[in-house]
C-alpha atoms as a PDB file:
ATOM      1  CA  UNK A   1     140.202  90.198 123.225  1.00  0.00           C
ATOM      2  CA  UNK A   2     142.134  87.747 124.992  1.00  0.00           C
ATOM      3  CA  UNK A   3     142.655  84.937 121.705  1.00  0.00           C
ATOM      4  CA  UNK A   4     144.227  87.948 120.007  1.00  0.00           C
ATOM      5  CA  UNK A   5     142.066  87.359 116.429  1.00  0.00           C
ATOM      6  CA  UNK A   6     140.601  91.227 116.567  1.00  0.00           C
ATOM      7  CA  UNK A   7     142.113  94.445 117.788  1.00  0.00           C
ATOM      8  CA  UNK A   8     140.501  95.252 120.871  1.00  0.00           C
ATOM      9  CA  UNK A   9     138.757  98.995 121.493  1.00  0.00           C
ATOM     10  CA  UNK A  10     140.996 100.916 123.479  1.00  0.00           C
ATOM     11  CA  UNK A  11     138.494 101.579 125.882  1.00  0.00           C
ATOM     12  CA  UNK A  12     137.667  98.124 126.178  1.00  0.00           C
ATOM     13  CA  UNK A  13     141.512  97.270 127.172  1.00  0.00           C
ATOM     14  CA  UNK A  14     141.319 100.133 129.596  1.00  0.00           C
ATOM     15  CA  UNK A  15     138.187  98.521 131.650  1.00  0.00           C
ATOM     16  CA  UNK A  16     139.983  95.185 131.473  1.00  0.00           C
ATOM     17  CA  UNK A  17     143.112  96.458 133.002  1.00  0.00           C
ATOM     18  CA  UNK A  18     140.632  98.102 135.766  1.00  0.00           C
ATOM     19  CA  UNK A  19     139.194  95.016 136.304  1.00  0.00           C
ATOM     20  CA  UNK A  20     142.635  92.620 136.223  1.00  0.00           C
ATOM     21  CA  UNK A  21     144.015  95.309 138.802  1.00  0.00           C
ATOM     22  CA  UNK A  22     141.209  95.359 141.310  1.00  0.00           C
ATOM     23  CA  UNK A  23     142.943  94.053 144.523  1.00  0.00           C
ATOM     24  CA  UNK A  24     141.178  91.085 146.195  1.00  0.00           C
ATOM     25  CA  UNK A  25     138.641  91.210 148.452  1.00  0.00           C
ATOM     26  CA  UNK A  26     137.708  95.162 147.839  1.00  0.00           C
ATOM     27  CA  UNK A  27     133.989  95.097 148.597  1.00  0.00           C
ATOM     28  CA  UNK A  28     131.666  95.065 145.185  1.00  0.00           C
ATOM     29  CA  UNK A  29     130.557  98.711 145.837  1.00  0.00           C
ATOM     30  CA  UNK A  30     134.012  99.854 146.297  1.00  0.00           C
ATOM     31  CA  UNK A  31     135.420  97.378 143.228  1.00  0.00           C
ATOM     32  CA  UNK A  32     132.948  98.866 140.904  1.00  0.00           C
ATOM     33  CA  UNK A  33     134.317 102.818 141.537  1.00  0.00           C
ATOM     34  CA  UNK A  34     137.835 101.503 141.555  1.00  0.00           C
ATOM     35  CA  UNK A  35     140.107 103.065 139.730  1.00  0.00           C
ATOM     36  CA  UNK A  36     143.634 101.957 138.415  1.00  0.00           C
ATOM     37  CA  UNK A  37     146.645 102.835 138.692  1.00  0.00           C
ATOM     38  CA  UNK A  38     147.223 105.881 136.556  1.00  0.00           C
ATOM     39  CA  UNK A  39     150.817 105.294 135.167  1.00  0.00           C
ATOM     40  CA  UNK A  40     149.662 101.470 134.206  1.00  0.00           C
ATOM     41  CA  UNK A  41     146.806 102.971 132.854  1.00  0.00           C
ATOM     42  CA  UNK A  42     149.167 105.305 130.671  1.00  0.00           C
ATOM     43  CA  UNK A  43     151.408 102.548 130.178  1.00  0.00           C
ATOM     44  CA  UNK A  44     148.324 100.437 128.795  1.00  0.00           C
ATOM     45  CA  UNK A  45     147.373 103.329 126.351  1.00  0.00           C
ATOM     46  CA  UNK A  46     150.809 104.175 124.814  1.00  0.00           C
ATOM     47  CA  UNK A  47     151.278 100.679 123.990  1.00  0.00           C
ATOM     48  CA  UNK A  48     147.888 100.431 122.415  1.00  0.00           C
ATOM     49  CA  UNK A  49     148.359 103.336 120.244  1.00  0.00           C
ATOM     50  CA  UNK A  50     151.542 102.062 119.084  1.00  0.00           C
ATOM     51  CA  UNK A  51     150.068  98.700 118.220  1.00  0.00           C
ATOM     52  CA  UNK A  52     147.055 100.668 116.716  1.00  0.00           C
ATOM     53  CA  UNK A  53     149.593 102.897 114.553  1.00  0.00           C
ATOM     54  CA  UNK A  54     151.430  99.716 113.542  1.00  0.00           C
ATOM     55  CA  UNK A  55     148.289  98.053 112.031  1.00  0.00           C
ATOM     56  CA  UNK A  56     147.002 101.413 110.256  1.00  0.00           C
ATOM     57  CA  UNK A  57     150.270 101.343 108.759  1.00  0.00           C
ATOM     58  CA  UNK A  58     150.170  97.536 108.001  1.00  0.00           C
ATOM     59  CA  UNK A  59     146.314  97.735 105.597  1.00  0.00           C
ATOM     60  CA  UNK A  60     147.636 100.172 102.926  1.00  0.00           C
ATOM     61  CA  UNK A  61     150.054  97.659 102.357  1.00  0.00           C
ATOM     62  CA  UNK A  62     147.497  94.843 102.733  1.00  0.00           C
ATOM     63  CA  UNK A  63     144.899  96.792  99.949  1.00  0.00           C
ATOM     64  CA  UNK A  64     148.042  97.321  97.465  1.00  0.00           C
ATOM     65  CA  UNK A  65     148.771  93.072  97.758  1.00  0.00           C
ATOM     66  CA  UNK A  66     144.940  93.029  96.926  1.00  0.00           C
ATOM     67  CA  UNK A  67     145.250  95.478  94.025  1.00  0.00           C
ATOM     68  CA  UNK A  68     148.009  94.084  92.607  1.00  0.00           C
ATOM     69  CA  UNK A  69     146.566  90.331  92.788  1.00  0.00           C
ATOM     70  CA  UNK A  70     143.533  91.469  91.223  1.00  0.00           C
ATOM     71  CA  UNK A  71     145.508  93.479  88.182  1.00  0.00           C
ATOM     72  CA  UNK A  72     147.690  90.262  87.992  1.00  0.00           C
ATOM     73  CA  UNK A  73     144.329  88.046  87.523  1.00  0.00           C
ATOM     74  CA  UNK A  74     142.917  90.282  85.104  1.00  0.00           C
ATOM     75  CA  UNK A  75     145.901  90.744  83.088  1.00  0.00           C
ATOM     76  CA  UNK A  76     146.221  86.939  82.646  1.00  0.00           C
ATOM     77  CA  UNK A  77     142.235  86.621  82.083  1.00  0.00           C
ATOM     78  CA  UNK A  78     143.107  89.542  78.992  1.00  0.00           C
ATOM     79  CA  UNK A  79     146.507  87.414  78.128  1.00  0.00           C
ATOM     80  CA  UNK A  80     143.816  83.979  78.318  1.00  0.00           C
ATOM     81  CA  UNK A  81     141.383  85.978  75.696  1.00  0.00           C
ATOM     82  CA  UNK A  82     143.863  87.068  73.112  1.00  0.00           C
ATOM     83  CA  UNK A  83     145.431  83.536  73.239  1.00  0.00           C
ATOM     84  CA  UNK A  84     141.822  82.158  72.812  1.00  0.00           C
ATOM     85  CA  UNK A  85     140.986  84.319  69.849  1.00  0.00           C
ATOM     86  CA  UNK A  86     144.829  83.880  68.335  1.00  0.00           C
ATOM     87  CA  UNK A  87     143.675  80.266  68.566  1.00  0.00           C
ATOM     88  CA  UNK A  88     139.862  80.493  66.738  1.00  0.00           C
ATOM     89  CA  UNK A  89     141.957  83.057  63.795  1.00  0.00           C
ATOM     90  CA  UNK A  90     144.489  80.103  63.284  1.00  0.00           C
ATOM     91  CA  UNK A  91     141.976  77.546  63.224  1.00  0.00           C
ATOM     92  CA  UNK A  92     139.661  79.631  60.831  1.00  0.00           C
ATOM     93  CA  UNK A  93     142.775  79.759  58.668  1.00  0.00           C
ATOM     94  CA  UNK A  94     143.363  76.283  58.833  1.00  0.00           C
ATOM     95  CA  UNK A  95     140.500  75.390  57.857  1.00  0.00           C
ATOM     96  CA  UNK A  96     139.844  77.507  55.236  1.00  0.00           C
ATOM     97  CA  UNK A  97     143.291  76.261  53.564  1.00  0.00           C
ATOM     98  CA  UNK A  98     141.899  72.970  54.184  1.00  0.00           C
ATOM     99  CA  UNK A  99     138.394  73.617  52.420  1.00  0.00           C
ATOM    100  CA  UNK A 100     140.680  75.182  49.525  1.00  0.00           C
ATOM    101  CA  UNK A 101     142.603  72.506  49.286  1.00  0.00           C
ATOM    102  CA  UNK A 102     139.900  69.861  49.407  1.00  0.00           C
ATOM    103  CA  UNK A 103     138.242  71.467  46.406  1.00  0.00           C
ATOM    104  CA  UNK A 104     141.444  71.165  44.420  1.00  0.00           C
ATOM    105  CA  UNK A 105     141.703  67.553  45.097  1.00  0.00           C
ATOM    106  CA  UNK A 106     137.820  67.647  44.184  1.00  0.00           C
ATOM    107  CA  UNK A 107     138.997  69.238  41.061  1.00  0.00           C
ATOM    108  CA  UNK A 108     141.972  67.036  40.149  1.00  0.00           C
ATOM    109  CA  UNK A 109     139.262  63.972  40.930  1.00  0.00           C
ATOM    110  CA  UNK A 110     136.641  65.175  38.904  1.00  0.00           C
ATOM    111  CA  UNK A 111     139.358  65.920  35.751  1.00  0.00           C
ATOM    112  CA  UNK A 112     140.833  62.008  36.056  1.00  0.00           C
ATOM    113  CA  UNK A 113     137.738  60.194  36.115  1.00  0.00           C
ATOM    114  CA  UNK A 114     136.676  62.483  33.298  1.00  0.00           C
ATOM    115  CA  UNK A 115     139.469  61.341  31.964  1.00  0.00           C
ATOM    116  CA  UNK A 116     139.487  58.016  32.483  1.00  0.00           C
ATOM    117  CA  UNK A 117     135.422  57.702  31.202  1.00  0.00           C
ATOM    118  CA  UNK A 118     136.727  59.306  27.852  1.00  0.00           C
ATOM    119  CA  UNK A 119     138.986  56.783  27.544  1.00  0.00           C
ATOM    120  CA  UNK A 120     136.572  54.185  28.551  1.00  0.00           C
ATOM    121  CA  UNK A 121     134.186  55.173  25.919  1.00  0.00           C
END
């Protein structure tokens, strides 16, 4: 409670403020009945129930950041895929040109040394 890392119980504040306020040297028997002050006590509560109403108010905005970060990562993991299968249709183009083209040089090849044996001959 005291390092400040997790929101106490408000009952749990409430028997530390007993305790804190116990004055010393009040016999155990009598310290362990001993009640405190009723306007601190008050005082103690309001504040808590402030602080309480502060961080309900804080987590809605806390689960939207978490939303949103998680839209924003799947968006770009959808935006990563489309790229990705942009990329494999180009390259499938490519290299079909390529394979097209290849066979035309093949061609071309083929005719000149056709060619060139009939001459030869």
């Amino acid at each position: 409670m005291l390092t400040g890392k997790r929101f106490t119980s408000l009952e749990a504040l409430l028997e530390f403020v007993r305790v804190v306020t116990i004055p010393p040297g009040l016999p155990p028997a009598e310290a362990e009945g001993f009640r405190a002050d009723p306007v601190l006590v008050a005082a103690w509560r309001a504040r808590w129930q402030e602080v309480k109403l502060l961080q309900r108010a804080s987590q809605p905005a806390g689960k939207r950041l978490r939303a949103t970060v998680r839209e924003t990562l799947d968006d770009a993991a959808q935006e990563a895929e489309a790229l990705r299968e942009d990329a494999r249709t180009e390259a499938e183009r490519i290299r079909i040109s390529a394979e097209a083209e290849a066979a035309v040089v093949r061609a071309q090849a083929r005719h000149e040394a056709d060619q060139l044996l009939h001459r030869a001959c």
